[in-house]
N, C-alpha and C. Protein backbone atom coordinates (compact mmCIF):
# COMPACT_ATOMS: atom_id res chain seq x y z
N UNK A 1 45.59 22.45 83.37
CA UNK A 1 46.02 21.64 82.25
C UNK A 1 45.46 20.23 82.40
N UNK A 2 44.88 20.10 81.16
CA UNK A 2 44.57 18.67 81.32
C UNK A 2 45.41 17.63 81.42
N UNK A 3 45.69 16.19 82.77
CA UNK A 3 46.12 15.20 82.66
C UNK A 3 47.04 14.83 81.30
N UNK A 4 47.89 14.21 81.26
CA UNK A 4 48.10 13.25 80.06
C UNK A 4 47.80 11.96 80.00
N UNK A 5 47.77 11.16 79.16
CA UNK A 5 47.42 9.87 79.58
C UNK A 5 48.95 9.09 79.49
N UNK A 6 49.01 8.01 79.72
CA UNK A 6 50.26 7.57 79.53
C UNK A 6 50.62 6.75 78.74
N UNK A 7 51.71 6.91 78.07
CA UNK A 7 52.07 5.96 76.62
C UNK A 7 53.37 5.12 76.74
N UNK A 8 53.05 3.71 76.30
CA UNK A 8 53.90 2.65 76.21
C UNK A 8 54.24 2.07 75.06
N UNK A 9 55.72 1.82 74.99
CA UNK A 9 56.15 1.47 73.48
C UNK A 9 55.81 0.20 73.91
N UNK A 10 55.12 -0.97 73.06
CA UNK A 10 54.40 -2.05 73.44
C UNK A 10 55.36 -3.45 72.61
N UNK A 11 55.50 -3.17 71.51
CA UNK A 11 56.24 -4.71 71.05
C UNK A 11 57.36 -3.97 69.72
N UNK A 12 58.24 -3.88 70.36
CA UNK A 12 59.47 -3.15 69.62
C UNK A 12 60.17 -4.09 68.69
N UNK A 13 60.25 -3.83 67.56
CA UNK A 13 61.08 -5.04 66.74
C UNK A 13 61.77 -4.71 65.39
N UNK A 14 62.52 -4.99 64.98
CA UNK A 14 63.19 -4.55 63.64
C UNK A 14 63.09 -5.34 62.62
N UNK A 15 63.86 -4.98 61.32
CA UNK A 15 64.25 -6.57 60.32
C UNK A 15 65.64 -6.27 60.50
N UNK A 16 66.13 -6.99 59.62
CA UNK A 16 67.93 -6.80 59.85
C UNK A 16 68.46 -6.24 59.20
N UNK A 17 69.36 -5.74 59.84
CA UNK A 17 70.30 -4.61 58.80
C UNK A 17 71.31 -5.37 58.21
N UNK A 18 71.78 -4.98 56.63
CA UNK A 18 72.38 -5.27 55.87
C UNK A 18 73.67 -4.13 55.34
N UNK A 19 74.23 -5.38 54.96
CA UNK A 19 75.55 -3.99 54.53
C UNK A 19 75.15 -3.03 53.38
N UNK A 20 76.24 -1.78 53.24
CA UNK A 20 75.53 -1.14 51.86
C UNK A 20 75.50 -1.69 50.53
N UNK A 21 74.55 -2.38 49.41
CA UNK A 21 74.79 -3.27 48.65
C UNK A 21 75.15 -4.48 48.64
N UNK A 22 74.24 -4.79 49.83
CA UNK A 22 74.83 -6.30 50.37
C UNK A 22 73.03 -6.53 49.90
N UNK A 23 73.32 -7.90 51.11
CA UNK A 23 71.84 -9.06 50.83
C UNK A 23 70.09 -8.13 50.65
N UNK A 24 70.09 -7.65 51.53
CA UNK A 24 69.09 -7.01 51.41
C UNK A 24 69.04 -5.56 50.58
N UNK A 25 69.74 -5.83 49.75
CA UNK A 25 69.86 -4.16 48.61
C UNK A 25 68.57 -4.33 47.58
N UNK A 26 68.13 -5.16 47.16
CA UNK A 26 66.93 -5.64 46.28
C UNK A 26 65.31 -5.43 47.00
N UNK A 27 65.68 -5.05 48.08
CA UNK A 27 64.37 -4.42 48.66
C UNK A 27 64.23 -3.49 49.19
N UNK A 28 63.84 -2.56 48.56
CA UNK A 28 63.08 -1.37 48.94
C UNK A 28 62.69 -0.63 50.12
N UNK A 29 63.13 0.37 50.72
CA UNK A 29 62.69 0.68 51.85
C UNK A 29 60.88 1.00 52.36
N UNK A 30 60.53 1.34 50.86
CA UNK A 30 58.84 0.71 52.06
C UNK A 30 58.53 -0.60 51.76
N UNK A 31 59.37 -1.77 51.14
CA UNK A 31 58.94 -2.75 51.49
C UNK A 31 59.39 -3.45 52.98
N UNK A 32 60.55 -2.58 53.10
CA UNK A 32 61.19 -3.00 54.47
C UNK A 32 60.01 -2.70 55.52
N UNK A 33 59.76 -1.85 55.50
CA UNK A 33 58.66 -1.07 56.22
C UNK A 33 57.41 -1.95 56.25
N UNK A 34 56.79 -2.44 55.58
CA UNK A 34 55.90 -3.40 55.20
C UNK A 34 55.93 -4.78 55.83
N UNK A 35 57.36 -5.30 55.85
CA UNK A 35 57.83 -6.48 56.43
C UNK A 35 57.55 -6.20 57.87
N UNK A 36 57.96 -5.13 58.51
CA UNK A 36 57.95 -4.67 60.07
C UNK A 36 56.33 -4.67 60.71
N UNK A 37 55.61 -4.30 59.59
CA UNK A 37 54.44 -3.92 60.13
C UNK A 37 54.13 -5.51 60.13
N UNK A 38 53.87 -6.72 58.95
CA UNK A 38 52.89 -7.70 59.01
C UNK A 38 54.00 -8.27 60.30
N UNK A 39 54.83 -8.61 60.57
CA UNK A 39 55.38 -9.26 61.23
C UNK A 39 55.16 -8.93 62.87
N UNK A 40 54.52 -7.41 62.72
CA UNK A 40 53.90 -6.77 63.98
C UNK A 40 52.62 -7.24 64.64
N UNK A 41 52.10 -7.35 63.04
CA UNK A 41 50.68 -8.29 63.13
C UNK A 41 50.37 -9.46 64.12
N UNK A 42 51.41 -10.27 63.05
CA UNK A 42 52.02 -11.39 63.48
C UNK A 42 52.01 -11.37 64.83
N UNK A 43 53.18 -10.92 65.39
CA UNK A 43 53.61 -10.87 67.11
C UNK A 43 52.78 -10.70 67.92
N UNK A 44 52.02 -9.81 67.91
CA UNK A 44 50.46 -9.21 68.86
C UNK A 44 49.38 -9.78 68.32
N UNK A 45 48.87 -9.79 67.85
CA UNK A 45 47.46 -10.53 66.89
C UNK A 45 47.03 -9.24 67.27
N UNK A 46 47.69 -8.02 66.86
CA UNK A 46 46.47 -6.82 66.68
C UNK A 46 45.80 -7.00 65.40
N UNK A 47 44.37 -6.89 65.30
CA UNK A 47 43.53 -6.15 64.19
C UNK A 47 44.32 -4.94 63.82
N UNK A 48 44.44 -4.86 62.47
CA UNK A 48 45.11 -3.59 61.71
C UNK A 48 44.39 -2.32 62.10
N UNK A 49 42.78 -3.19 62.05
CA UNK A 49 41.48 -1.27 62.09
C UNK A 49 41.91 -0.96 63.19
N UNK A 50 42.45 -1.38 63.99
CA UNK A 50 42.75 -0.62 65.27
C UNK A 50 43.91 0.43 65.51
N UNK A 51 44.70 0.09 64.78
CA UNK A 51 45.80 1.02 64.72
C UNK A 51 45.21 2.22 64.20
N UNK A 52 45.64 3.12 64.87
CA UNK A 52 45.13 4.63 64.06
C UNK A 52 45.49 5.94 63.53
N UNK A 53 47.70 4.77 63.17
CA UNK A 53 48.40 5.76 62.40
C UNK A 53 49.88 5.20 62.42
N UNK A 54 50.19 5.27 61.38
CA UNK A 54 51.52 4.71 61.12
C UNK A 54 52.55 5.71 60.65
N UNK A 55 53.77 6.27 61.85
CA UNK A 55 54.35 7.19 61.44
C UNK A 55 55.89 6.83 61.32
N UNK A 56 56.50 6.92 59.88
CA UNK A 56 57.76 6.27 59.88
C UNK A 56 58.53 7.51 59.14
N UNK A 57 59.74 7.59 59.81
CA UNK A 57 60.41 8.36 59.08
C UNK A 57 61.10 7.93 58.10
N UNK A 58 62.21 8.65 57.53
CA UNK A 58 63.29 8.45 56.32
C UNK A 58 63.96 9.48 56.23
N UNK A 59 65.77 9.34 56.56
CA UNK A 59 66.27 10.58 56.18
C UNK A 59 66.66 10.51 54.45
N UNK A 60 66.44 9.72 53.63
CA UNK A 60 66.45 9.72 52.43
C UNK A 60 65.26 9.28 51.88
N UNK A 61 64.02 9.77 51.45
CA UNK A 61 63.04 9.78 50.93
C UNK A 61 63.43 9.65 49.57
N UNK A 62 61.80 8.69 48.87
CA UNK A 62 62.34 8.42 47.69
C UNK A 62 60.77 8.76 47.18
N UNK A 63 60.90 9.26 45.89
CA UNK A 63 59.73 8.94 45.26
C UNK A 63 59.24 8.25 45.24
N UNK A 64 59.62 6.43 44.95
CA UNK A 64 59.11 5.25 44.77
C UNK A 64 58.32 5.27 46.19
N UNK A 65 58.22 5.52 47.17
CA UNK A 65 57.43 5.41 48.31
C UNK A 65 57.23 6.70 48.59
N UNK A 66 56.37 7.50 48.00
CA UNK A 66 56.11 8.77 49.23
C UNK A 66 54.68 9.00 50.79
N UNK A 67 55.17 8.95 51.08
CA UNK A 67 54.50 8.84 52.67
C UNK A 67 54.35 7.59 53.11
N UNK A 68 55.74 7.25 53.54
CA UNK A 68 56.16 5.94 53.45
C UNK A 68 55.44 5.28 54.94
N UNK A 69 54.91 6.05 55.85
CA UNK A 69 54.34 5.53 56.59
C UNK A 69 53.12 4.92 56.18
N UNK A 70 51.76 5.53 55.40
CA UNK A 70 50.63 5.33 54.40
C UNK A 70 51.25 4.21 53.60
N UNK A 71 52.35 3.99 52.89
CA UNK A 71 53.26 3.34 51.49
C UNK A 71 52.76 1.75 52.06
N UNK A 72 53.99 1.51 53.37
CA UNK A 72 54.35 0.43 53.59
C UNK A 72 52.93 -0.43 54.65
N UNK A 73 51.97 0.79 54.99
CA UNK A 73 50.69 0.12 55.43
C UNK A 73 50.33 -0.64 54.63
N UNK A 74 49.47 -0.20 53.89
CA UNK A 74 48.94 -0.38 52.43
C UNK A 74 49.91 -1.96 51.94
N UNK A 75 50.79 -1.86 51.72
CA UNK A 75 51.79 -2.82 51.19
C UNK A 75 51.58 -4.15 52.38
N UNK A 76 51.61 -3.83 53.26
CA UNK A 76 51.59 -5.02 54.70
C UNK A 76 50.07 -5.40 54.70
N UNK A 77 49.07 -4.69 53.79
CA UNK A 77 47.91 -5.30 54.09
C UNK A 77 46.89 -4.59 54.64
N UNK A 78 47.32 -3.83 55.23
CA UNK A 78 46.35 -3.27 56.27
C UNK A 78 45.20 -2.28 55.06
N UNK A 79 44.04 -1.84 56.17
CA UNK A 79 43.02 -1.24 55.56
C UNK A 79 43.34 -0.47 54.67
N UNK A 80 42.57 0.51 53.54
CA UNK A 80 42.49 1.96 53.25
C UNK A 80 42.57 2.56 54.49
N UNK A 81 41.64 1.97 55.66
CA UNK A 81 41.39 3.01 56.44
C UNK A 81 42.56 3.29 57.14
N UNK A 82 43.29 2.75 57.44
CA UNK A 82 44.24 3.21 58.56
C UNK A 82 45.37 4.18 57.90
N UNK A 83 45.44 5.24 58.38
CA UNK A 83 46.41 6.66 57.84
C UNK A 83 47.82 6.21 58.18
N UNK A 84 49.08 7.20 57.47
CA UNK A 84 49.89 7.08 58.17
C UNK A 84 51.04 8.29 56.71
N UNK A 85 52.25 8.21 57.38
CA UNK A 85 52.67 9.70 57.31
C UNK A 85 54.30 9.31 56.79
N UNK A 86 54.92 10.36 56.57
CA UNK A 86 56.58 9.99 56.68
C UNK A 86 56.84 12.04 57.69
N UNK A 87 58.24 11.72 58.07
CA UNK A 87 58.77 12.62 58.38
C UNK A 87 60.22 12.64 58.28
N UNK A 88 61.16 13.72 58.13
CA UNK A 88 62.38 13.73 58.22
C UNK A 88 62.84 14.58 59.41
N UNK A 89 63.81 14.40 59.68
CA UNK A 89 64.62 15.42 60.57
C UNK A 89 66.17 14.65 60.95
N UNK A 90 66.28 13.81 59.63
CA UNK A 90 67.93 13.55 59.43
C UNK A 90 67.95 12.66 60.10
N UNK A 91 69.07 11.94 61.07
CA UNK A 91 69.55 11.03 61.95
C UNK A 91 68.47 10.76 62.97
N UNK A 92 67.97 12.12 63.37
CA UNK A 92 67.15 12.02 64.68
C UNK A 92 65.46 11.60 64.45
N UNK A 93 65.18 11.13 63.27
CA UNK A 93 63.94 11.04 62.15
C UNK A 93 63.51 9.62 63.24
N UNK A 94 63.77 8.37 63.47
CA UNK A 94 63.27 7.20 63.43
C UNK A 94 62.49 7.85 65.33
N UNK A 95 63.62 8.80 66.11
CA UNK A 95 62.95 8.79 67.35
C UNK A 95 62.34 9.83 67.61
N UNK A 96 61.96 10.89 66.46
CA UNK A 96 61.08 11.89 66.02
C UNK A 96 59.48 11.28 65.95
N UNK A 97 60.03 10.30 65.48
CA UNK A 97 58.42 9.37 65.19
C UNK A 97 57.73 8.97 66.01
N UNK A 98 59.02 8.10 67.07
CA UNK A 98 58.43 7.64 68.19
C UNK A 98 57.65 8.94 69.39
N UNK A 99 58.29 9.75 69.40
CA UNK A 99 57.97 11.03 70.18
C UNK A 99 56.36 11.83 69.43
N UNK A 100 56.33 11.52 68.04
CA UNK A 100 54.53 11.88 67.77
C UNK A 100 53.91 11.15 68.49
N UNK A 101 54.27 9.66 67.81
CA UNK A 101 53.17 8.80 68.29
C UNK A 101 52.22 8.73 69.90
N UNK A 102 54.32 9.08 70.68
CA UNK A 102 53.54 9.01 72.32
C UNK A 102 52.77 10.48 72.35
N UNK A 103 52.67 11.63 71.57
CA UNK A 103 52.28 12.93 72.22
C UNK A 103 50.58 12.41 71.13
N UNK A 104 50.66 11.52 70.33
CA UNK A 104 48.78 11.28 70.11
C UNK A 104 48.28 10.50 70.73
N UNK A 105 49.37 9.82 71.84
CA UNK A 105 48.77 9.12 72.52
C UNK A 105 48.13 9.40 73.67
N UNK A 106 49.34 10.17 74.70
CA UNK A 106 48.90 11.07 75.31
C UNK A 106 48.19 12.15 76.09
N UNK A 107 47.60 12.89 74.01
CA UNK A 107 46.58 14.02 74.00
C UNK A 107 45.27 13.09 73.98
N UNK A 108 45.53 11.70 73.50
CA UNK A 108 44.25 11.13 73.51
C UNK A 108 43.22 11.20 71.82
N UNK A 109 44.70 11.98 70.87
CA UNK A 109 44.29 11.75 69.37
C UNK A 109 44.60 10.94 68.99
N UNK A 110 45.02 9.90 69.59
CA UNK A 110 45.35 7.98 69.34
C UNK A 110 45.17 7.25 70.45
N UNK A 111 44.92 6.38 70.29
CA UNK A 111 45.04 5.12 70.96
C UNK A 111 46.23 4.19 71.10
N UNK A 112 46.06 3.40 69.38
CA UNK A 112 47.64 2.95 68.76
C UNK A 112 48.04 3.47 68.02
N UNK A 113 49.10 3.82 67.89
CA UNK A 113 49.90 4.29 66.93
C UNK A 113 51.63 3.91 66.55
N UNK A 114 51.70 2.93 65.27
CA UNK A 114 52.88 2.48 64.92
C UNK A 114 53.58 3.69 64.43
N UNK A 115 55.27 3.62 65.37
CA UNK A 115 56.22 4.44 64.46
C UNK A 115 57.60 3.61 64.67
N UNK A 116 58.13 4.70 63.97
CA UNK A 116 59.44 3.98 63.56
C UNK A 116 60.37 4.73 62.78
N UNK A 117 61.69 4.12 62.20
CA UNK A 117 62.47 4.73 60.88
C UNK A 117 62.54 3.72 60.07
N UNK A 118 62.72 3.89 58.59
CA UNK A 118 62.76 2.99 57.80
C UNK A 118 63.65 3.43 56.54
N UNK A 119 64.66 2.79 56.22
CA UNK A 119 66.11 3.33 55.44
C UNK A 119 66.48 1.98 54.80
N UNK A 120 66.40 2.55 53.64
CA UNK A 120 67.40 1.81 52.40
C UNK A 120 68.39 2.62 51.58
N UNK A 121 69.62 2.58 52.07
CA UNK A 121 70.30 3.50 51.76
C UNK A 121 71.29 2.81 50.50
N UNK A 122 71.03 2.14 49.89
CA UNK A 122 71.36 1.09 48.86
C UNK A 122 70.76 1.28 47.67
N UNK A 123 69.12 1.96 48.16
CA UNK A 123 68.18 2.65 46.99
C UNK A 123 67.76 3.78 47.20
N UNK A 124 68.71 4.31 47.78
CA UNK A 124 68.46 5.85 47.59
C UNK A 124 68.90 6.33 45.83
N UNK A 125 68.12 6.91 45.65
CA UNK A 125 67.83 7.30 44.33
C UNK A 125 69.14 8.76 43.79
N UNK A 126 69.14 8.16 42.30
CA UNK A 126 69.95 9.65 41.73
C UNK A 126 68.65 10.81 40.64
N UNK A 127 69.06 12.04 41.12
CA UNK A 127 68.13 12.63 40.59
C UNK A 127 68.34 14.23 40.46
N UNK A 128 67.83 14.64 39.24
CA UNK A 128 67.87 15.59 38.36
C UNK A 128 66.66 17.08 39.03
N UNK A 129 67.10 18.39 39.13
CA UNK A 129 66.53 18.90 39.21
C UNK A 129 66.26 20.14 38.49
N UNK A 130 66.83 19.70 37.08
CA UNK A 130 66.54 20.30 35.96
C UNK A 130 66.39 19.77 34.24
N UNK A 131 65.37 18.55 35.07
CA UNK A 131 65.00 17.90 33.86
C UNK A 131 63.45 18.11 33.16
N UNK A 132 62.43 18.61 34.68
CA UNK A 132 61.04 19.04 34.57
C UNK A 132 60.22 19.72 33.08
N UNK A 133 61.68 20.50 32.64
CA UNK A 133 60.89 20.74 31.44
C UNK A 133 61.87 20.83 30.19
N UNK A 134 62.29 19.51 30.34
CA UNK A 134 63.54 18.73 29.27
C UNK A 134 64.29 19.76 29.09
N UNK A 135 65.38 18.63 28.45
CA UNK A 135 66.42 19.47 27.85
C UNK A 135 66.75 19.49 27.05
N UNK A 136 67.03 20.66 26.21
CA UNK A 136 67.45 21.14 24.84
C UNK A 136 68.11 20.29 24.05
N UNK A 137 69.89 20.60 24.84
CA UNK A 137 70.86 19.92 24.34
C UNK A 137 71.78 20.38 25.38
N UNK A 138 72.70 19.71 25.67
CA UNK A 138 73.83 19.83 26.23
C UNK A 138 73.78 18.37 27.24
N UNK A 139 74.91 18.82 28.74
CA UNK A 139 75.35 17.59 29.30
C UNK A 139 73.87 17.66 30.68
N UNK A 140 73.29 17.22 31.24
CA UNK A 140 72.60 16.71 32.03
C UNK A 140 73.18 16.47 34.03
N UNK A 141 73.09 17.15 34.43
CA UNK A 141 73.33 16.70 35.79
C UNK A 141 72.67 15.85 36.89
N UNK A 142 73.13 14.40 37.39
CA UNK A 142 72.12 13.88 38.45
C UNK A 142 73.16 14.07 39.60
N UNK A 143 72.04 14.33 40.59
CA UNK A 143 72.57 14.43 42.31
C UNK A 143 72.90 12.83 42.46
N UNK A 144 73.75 12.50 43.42
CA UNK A 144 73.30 11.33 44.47
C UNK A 144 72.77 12.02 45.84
N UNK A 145 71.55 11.42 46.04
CA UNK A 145 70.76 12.29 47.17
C UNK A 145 71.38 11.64 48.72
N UNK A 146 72.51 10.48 48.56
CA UNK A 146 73.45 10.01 49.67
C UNK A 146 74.27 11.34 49.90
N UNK A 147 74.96 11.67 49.17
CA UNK A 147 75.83 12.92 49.62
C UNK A 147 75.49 14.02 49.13
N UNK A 148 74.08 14.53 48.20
CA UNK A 148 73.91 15.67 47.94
C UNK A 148 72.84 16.27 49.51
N UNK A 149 72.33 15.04 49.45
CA UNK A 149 72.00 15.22 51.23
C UNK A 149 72.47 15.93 52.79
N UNK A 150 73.25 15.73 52.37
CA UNK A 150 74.75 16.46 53.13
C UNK A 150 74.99 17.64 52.67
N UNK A 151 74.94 17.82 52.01
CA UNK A 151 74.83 19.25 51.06
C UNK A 151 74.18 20.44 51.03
N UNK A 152 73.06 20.01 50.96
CA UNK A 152 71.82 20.38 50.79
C UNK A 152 70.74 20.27 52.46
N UNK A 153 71.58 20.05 53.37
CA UNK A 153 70.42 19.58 54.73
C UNK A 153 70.74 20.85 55.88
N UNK A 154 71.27 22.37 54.88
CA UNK A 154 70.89 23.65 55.47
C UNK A 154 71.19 24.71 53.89
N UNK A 155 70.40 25.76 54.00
CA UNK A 155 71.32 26.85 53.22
C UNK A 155 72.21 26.89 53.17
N UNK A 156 73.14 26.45 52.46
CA UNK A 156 74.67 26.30 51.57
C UNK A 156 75.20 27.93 51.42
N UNK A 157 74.06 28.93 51.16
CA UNK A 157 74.89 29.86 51.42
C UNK A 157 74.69 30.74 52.84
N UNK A 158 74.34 30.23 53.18
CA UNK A 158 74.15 30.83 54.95
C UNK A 158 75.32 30.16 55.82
N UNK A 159 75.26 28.57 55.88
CA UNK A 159 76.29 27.90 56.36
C UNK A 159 77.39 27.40 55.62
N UNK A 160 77.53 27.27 54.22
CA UNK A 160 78.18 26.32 53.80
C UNK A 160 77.99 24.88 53.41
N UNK A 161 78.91 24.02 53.62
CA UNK A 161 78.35 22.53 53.34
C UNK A 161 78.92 22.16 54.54
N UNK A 162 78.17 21.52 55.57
CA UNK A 162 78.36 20.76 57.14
C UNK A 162 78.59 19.55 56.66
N UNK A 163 78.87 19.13 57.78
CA UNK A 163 79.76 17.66 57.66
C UNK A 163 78.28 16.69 58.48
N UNK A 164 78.34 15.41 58.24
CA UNK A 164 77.69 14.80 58.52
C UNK A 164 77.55 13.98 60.24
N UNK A 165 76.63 13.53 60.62
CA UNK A 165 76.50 12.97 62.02
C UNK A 165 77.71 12.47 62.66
N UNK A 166 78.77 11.71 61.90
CA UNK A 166 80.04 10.82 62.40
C UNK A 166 80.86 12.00 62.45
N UNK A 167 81.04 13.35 61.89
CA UNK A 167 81.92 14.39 61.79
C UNK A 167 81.67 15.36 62.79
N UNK A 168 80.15 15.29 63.07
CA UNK A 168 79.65 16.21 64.40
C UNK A 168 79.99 15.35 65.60
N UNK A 169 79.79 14.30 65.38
CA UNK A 169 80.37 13.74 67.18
C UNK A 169 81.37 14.09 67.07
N UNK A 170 82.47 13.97 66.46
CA UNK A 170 83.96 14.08 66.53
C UNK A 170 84.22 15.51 67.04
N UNK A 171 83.63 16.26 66.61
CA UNK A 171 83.82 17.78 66.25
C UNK A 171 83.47 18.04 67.98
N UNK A 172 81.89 17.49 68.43
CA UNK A 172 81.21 18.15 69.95
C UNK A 172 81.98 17.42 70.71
N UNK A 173 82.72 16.12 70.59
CA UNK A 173 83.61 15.75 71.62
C UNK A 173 84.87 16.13 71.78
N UNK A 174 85.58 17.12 70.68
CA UNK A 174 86.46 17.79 71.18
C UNK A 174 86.31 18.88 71.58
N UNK A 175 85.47 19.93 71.33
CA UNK A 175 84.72 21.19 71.53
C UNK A 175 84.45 20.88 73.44
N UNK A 176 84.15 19.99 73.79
CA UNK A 176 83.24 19.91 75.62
C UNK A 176 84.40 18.70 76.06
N UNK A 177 85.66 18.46 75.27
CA UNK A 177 86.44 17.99 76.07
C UNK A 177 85.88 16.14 76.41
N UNK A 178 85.15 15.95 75.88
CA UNK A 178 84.40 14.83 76.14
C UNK A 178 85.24 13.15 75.89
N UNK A 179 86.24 12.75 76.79
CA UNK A 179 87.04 11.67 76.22
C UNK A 179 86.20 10.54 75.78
N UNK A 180 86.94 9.68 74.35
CA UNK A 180 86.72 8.13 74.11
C UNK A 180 85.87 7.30 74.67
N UNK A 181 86.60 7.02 75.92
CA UNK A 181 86.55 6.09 77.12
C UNK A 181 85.15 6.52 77.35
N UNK A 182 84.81 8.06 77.58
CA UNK A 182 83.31 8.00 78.50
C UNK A 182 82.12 8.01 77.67
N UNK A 183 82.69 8.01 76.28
CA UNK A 183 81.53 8.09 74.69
C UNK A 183 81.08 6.14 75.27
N UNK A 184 82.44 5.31 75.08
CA UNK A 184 82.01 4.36 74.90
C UNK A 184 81.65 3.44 76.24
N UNK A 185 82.05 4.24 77.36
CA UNK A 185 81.25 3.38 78.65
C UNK A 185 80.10 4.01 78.41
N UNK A 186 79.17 5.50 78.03
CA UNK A 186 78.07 5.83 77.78
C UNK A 186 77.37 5.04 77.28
N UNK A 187 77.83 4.28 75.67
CA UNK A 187 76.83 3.51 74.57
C UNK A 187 76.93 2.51 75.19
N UNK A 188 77.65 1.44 75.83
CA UNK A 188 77.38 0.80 76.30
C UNK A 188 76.60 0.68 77.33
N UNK A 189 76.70 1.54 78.30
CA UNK A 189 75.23 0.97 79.62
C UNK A 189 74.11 1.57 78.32
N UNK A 190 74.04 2.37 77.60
CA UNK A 190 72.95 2.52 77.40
C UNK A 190 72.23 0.68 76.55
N UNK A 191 72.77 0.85 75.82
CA UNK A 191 72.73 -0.50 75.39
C UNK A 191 72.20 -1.72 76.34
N UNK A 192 73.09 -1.87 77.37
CA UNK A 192 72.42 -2.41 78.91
C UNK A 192 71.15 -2.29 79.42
N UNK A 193 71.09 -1.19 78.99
CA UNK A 193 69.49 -0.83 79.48
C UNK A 193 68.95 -0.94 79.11
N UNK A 194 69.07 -0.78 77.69
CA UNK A 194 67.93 -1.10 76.78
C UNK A 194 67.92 -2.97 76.46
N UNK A 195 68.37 -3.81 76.72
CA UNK A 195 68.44 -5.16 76.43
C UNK A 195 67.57 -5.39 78.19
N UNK A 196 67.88 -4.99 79.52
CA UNK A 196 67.37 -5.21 80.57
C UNK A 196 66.36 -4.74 80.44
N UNK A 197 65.48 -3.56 79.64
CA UNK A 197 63.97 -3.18 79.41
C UNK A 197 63.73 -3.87 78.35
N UNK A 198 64.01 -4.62 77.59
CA UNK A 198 63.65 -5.82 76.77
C UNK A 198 62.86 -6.67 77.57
C-alpha cells in the first residue's frame, strides 16, 4: 500500500453565529460561506489558484445556492478555476467535509483543500413538491424544509418519522446508561483541547 501523505487543518476560523432570526438572518448561507473564504484569504495571504477545492456542507440546502461549496467560491472572488462541491449527511455534514478534504490530501488528489459547514437556518426555504406542473385549482401545499427535514431524512415508511439530533442524545444516553455529569465533563475537556490546539 502506498504511504499516505499527511494532512493538516492549517488556519481554522468561523463567522459568528447568530440567533434564529436574529442579526445575521439577512444573509444568506453562501454568502456566509463567502465571508469565511475572503477572510481566509485575508489571514494566510494564500493565492486562491492554489486552492484546489472547496468542500462545504449544508444540512439544509437551498436552491438559492446549489453547490454551495463552487456558490460561495465564486462569490468570495476566487477563480472560475478553482472547483468546489456541497455535501449532506445531516449534523455530521460540516466534519464529513473536513474528512474529504484530508483523504485528497492524503491520496495526493489535493494539495489545498478548503472545507467546512455552512448553515443559515433562518433561510431555509418553504417549498412545494407539487407545483412543477401547476395547479389546476384547489388548496396548494408548502413544506418547511426545517422540520419537513426531520421527516423526510429516512423512508417514513420503513422507519417512521425519527426524532432529531437533541432527541437521539437523550434517547443513546439512556439506552448505555450514560450519566449527565460524564456528557458534560466529556464536552468540556473536549473543548479544552481544542482551545489548547488553538
Amino acid at each position: 500500500m502506498t504511504k499516505l501523505r499527511r494532512a493538516a487543518i492549517v488556519s481554522p476560523l468561523r463567522t459568528g453565529v447568530g440567533k434564529f432570526q436574529g442579526a445575521l438572518s439577512g444573509i444568506q448561507a453562501g454568502e456566509l460561506g463567502a465571508i469565511a473564504l475572503r477572510a481566509l484569504v485575508e489571514r494566510t495571504k494564500i493565492d486562491p489558484e492554489r486552492i484546489d477545492d472547496v468542500i462545504f456542507s449544508q444540512g439544509y440546502p437551498s436552491g438559492e445556492a446549489p453547490a454551495i461549496g463552487r456558490w460561495s467560491a465564486l462569490a468570495a472572488g476566487f477563480p472560475i478555476s478553482v472547483p468546489g462541491y456541497q455535501l449532506d449527511r445531516r449534523c455530521g455534514s460540516g466534519l464529513q467535509a473536513v474528512v474529504e478534504a484530508a483523504m485528497f490530501v492524503q491520496t495526493g488528489a489535493a494539495d489545498v483543500v478548503v472545507a467546512g459547514g455552512v448553515e443559515s437556518m433562518s433561510n431555509v426555504e418553504y417549498y412545494s413538491t407539487t407545483m412543477r406542473n401547476g395547479a389546476r385549482m384547489g388548496d396548494v401545499a408548502f413544506h418547511d424544509r426545517l422540520t419537513r427535514g426531520r421527516v423526510m431524512s429516512q423512508p417514513v415508511e420503513r422507519f417512521g418519522v425519527i426524532s432529531g439530533m437533541i432527541e437521539t442524545a437523550e434517547n443513546l444516553a439512556k439506552d448505555y446508561q450514560i450519566p449527565r455529569e460524564a456528557c458534560d465533563e466529556y464536552a468540556a475537556r473536549s473543548h479544552q483541547r481544542a482551545a489548547a490546539a488553538w
